[in-house]
N, C-alpha and C. Protein backbone atom coordinates (compact mmCIF):
# COMPACT_ATOMS: atom_id res chain seq x y z
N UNK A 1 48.85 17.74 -33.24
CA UNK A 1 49.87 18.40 -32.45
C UNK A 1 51.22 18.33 -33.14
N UNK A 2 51.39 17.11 -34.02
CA UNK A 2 52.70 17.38 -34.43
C UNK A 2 52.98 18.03 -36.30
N UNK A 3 54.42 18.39 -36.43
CA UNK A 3 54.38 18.31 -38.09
C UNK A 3 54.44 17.54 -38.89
N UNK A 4 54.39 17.56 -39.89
CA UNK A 4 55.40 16.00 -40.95
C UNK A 4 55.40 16.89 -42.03
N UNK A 5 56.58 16.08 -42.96
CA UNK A 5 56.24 16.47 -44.11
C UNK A 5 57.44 17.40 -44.64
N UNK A 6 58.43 17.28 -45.81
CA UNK A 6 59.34 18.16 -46.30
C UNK A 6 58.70 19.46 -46.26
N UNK A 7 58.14 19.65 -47.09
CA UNK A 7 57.33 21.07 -47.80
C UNK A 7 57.20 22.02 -45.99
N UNK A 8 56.47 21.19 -45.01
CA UNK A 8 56.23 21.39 -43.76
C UNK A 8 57.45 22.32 -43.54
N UNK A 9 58.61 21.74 -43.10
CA UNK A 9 59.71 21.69 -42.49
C UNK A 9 60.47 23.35 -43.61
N UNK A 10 60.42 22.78 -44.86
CA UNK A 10 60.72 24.12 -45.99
C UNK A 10 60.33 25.22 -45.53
N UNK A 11 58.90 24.80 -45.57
CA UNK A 11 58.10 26.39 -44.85
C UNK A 11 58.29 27.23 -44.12
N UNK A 12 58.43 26.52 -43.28
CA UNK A 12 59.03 26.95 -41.48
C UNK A 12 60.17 27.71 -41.64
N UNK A 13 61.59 26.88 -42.23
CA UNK A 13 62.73 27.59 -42.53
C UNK A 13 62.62 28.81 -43.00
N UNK A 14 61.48 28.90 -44.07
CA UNK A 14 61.83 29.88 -44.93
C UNK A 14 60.87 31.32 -44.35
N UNK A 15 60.02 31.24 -43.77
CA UNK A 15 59.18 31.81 -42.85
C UNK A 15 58.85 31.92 -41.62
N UNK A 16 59.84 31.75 -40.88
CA UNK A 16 59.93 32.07 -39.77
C UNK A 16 60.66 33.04 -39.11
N UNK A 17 59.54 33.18 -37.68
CA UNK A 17 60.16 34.49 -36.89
C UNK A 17 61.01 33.43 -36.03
N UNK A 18 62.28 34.10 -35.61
CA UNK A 18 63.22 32.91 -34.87
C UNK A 18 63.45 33.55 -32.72
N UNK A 19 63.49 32.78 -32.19
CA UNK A 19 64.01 33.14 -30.71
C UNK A 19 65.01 32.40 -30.58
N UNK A 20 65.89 32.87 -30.06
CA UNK A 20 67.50 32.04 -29.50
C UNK A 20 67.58 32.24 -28.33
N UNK A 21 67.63 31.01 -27.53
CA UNK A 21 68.27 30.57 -26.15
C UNK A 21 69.16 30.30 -26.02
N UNK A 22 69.80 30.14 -24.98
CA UNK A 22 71.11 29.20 -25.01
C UNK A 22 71.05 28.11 -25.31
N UNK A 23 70.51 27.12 -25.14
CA UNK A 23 69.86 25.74 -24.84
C UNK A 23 69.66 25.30 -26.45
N UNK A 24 68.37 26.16 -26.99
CA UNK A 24 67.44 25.79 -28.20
C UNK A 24 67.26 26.88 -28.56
N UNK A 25 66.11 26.77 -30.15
CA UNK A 25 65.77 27.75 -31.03
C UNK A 25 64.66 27.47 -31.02
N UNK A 26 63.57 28.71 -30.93
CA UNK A 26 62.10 28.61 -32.02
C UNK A 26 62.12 28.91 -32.81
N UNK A 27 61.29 28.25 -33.93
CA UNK A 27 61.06 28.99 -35.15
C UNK A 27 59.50 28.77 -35.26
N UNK A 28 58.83 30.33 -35.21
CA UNK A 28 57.28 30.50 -35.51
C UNK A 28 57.14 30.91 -36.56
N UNK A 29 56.01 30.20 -36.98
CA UNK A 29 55.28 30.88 -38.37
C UNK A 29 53.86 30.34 -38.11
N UNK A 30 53.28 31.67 -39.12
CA UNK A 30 51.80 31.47 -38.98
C UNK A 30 50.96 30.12 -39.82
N UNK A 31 50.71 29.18 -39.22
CA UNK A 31 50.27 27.97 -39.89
C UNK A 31 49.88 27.93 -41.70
N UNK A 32 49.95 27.10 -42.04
CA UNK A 32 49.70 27.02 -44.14
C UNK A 32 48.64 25.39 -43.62
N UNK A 33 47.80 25.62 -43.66
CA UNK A 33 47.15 23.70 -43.69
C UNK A 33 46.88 23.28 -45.29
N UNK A 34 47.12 24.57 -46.32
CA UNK A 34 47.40 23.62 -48.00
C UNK A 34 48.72 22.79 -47.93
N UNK A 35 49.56 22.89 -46.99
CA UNK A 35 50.26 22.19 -47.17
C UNK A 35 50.47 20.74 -47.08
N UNK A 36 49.91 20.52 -45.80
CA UNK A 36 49.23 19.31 -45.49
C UNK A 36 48.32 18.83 -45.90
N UNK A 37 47.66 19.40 -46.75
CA UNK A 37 46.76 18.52 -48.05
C UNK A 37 46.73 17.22 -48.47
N UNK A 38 48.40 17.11 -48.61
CA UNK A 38 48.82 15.78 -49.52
C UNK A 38 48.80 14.61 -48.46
N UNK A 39 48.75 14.75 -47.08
CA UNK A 39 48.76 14.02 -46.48
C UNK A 39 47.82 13.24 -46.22
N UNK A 40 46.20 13.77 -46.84
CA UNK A 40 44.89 13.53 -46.88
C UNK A 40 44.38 13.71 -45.23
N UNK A 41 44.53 14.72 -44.57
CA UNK A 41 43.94 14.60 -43.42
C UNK A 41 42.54 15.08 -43.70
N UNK A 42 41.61 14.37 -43.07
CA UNK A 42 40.10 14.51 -42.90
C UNK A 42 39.55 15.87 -42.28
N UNK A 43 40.34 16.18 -40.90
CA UNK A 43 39.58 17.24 -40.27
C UNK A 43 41.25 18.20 -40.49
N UNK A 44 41.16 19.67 -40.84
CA UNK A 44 41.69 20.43 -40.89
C UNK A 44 42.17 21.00 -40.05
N UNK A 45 42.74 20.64 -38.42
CA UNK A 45 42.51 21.55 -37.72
C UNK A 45 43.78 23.05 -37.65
N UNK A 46 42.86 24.19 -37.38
CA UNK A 46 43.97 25.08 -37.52
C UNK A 46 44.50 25.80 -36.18
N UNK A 47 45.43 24.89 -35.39
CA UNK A 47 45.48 25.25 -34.07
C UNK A 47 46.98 24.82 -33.81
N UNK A 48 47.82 24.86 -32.80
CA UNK A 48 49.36 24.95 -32.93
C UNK A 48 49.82 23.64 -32.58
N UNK A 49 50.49 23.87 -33.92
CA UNK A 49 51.42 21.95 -34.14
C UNK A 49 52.77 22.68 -33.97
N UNK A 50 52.85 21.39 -32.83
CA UNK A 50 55.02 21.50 -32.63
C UNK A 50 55.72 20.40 -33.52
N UNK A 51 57.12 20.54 -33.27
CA UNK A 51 57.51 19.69 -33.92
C UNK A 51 59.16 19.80 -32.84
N UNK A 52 59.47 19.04 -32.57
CA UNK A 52 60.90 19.07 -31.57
C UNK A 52 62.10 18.13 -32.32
N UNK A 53 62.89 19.24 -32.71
CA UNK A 53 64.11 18.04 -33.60
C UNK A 53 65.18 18.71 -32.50
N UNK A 54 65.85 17.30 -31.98
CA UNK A 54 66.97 16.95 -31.63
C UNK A 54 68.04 16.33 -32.25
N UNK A 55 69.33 16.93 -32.51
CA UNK A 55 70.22 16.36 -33.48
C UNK A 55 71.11 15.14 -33.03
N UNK A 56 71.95 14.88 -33.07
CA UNK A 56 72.72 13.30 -32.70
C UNK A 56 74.14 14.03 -31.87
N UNK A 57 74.22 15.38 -32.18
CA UNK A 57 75.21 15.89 -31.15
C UNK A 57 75.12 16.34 -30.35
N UNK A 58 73.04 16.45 -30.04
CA UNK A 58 72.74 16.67 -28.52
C UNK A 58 73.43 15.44 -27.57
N UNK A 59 72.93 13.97 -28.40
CA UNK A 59 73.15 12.63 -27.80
C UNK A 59 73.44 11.79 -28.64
N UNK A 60 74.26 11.43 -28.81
CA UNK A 60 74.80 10.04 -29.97
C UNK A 60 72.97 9.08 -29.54
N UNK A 61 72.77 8.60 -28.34
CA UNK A 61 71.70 7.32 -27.94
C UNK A 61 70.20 8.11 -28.62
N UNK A 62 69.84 7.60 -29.34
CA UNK A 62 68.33 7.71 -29.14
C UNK A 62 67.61 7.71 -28.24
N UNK A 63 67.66 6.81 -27.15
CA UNK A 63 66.70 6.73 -25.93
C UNK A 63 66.91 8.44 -24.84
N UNK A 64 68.02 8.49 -25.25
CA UNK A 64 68.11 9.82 -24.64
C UNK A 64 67.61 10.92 -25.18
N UNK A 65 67.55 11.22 -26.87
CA UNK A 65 67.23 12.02 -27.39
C UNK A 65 65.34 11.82 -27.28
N UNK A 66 65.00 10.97 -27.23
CA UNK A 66 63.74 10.80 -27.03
C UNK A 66 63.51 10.72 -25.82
N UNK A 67 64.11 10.51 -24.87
CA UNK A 67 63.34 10.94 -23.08
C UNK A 67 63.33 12.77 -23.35
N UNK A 68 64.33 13.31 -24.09
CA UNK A 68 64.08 14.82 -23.53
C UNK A 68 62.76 15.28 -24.97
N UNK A 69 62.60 15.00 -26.01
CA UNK A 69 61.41 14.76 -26.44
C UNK A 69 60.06 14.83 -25.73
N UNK A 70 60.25 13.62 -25.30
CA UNK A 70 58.83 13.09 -24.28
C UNK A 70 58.59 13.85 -23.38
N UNK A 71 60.27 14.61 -22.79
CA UNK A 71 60.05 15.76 -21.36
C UNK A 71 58.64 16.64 -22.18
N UNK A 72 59.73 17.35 -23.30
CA UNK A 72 59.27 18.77 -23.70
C UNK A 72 57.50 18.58 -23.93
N UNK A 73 57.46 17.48 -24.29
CA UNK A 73 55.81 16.86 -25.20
C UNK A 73 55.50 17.16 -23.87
N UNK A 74 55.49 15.99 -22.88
CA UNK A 74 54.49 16.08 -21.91
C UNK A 74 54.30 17.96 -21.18
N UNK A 75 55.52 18.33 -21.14
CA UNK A 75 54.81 20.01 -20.29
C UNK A 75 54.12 20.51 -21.50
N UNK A 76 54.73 20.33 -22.65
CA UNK A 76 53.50 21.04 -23.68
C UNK A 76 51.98 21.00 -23.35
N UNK A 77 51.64 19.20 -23.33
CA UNK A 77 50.39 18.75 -23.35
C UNK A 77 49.53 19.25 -21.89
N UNK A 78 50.41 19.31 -20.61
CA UNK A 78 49.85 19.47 -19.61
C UNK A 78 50.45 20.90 -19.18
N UNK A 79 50.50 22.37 -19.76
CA UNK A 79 50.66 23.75 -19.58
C UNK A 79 50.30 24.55 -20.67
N UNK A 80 49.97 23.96 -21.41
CA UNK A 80 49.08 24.59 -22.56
C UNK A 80 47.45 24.52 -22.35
N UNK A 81 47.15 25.34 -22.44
CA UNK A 81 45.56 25.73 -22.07
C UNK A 81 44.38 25.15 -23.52
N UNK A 82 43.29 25.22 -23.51
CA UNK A 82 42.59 25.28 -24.45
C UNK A 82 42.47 26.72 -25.67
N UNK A 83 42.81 27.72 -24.52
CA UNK A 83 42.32 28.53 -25.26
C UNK A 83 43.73 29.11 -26.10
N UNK A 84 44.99 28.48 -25.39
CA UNK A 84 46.14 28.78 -26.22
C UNK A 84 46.46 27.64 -27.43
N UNK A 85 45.99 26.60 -26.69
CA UNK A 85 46.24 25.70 -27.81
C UNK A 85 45.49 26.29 -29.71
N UNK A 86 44.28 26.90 -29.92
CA UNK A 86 44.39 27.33 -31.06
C UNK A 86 44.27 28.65 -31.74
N UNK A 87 45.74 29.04 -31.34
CA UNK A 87 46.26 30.21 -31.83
C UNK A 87 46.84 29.32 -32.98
N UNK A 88 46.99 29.56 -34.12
CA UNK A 88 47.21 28.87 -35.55
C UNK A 88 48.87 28.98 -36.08
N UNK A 89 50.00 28.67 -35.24
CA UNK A 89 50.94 28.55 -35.61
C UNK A 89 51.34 27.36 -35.28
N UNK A 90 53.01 26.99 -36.15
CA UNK A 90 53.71 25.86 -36.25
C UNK A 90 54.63 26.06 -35.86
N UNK A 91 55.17 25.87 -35.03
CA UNK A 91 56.59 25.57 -33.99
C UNK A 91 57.62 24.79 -33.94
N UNK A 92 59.12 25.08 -34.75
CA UNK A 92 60.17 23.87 -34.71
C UNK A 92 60.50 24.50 -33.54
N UNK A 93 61.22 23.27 -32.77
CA UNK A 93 62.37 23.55 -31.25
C UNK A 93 63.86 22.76 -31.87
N UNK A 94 64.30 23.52 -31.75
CA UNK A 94 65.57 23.02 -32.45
C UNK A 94 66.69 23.08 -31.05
N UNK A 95 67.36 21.51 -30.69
CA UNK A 95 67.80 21.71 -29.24
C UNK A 95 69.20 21.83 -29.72
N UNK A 96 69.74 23.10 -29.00
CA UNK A 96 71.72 23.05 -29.58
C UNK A 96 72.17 21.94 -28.70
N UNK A 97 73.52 21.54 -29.52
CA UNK A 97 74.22 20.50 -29.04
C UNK A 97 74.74 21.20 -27.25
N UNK A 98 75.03 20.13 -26.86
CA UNK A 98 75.56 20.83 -25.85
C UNK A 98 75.36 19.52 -24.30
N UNK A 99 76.09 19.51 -22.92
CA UNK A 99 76.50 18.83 -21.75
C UNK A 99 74.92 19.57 -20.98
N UNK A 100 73.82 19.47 -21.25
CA UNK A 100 73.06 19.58 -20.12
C UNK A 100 71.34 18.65 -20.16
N UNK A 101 71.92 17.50 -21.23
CA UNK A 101 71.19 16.51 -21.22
C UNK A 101 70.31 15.90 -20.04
N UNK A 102 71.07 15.58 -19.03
CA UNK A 102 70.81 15.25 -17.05
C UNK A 102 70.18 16.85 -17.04
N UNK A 103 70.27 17.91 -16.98
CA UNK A 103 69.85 19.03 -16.51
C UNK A 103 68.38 19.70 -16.81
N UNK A 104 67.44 18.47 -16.56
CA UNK A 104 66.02 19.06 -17.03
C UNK A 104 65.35 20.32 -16.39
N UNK A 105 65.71 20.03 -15.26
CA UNK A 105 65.52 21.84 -15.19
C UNK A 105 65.94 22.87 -15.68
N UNK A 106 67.00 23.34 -16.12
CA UNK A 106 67.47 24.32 -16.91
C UNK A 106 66.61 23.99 -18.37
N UNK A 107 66.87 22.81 -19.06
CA UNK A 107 66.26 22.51 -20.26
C UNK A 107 64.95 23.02 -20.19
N UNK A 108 63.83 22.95 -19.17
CA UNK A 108 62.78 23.54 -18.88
C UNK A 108 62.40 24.62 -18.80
N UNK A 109 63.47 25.63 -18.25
CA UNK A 109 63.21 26.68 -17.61
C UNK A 109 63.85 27.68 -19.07
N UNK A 110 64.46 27.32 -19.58
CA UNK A 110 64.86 27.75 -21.14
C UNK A 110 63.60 27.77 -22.19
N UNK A 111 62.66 26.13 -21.85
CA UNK A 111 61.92 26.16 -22.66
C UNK A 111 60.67 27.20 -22.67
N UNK A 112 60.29 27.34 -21.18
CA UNK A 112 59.57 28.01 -20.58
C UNK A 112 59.49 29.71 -21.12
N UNK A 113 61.04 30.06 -20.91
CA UNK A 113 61.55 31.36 -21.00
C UNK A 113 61.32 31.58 -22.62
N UNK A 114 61.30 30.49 -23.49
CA UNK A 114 61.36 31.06 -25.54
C UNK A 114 59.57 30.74 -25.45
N UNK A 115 58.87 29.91 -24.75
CA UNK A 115 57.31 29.87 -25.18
C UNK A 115 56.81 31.09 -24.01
N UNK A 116 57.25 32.22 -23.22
CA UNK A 116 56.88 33.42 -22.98
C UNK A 116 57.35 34.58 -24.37
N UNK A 117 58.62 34.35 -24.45
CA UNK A 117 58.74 34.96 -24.83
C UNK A 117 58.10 35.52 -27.09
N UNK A 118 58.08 34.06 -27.19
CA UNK A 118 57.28 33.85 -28.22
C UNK A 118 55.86 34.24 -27.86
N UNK A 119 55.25 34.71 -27.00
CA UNK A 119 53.86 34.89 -26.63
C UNK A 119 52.95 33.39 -27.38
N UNK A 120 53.19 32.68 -26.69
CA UNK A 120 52.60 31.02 -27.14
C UNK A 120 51.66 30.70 -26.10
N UNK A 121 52.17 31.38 -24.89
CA UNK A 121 51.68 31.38 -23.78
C UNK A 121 52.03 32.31 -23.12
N UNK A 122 50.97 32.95 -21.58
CA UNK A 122 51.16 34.09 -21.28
C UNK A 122 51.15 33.84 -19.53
């Protein structure tokens, strides 16, 4: 489910289709698994890995930048279907800085609104 990896992260930048919210950014691209080669993974799977970077001017605290993390992970894990889960793309969420940290509903309903509109989910 998740990315790693420079080359990973390169990729994405350089190949991606982008959505802008107010809130955050997607950036889709159609999965590369040679890339992840070097990492020696055993099973290949080709099905959609996120990756959620939050910067330090969302939240100076870590614990904060990682509760809204954990938000976004958990609706991922529990509103994503089987049969959406392997459509074969890689997904950065890039969260803009910004005062609506406390405001998980909006943060939600933003997130909601770029994974329709990305057709990630329908």
């Amino acid at each position: 489910m998740r990315l790693k990896g420079h080359r990973t992260f390169k990729y994405i930048h350089k190949n991606s289709i982008k959505y802008y919210g107010k809130l955050m950014t997607f950036k889709l691209v159609k999965s590369n698994p040679e890339i992840l080669s070097s990492h020696k993974l055993k099973i290949k799977p080709n099905n959609l890995k996120v990756a959620i970077a939050i910067s330090k001017k969302v939240s100076k605290k870590a614990v904060e930048r990682n509760k809204i993390r954990r938000f976004l992970q958990e609706w991922l894990l529990t509103n994503i279907n089987k049969i959406n889960n392997h459509k074969p793309y890689w997904l950065l969420v890039n969260l803009r800085f910004g005062e609506f940290c406390n405001d998980k509903n909006r943060l939600l309903e933003e997130f909601q609104n770029l994974m329709f509109k990305s057709h990630l989910i329908k």
